[in-house]
Protein backbone atom coordinates (compact mmCIF):
# COMPACT_ATOMS: atom_id res chain seq x y z
CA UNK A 1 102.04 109.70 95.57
CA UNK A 2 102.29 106.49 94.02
CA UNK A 3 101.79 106.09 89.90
CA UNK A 4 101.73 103.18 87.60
CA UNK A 5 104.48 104.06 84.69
CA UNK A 6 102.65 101.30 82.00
CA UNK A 7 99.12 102.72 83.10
CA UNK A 8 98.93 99.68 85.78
CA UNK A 9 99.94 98.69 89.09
CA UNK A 10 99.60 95.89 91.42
CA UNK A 11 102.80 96.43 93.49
CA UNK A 12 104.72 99.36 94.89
CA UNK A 13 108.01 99.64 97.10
CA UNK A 14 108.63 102.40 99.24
CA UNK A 15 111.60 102.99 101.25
CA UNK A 16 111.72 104.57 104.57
CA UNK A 17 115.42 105.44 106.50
CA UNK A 18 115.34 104.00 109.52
CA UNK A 19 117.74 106.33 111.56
CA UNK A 20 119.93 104.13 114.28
CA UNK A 21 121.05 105.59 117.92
CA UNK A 22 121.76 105.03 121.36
CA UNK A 23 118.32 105.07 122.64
CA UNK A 24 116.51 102.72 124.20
CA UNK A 25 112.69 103.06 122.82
CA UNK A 26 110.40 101.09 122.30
CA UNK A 27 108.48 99.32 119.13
CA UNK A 28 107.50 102.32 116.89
CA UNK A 29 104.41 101.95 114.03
CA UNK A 30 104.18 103.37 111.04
CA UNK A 31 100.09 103.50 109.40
CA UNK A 32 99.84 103.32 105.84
CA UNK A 33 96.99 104.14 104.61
CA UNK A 34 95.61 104.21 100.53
CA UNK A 35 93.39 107.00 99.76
CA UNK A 36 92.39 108.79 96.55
CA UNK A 37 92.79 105.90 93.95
CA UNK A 38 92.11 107.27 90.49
CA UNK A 39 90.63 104.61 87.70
CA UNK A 40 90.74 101.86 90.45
CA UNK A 41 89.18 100.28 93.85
CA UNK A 42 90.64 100.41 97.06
CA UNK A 43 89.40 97.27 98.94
CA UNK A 44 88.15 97.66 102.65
CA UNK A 45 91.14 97.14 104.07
CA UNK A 46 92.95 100.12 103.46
CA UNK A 47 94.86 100.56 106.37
CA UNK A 48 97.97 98.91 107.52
CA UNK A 49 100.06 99.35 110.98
CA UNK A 50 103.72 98.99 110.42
CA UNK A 51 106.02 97.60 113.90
CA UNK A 52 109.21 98.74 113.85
């Protein structure tokens, strides 16, 4: 969950470990995806596919 401290938000950072090891794999995705916003508007695009 992801909350304004001043009551409003237009940006948000969120770190993820990315855990390094021998193997060989290939590109991984992460989807983000905003749900649930309270006293705001999610656009239509609320979806996002992260490459790693």
């Amino acid at each position: 969950m992801i909350s304004p401290e001043n009551g409003f938000l237009t940006t948000a950072v969120i770190n993820i470990p990315i855990n390094d090891d021998d193997l060989s794999e290939g590109t991984e995705n992460l989807n983000l995806t905003l749900v649930n916003a309270t006293e705001a508007t999610i656009g239509n695009q609320n979806t996002a596919i992260v490459s790693i």
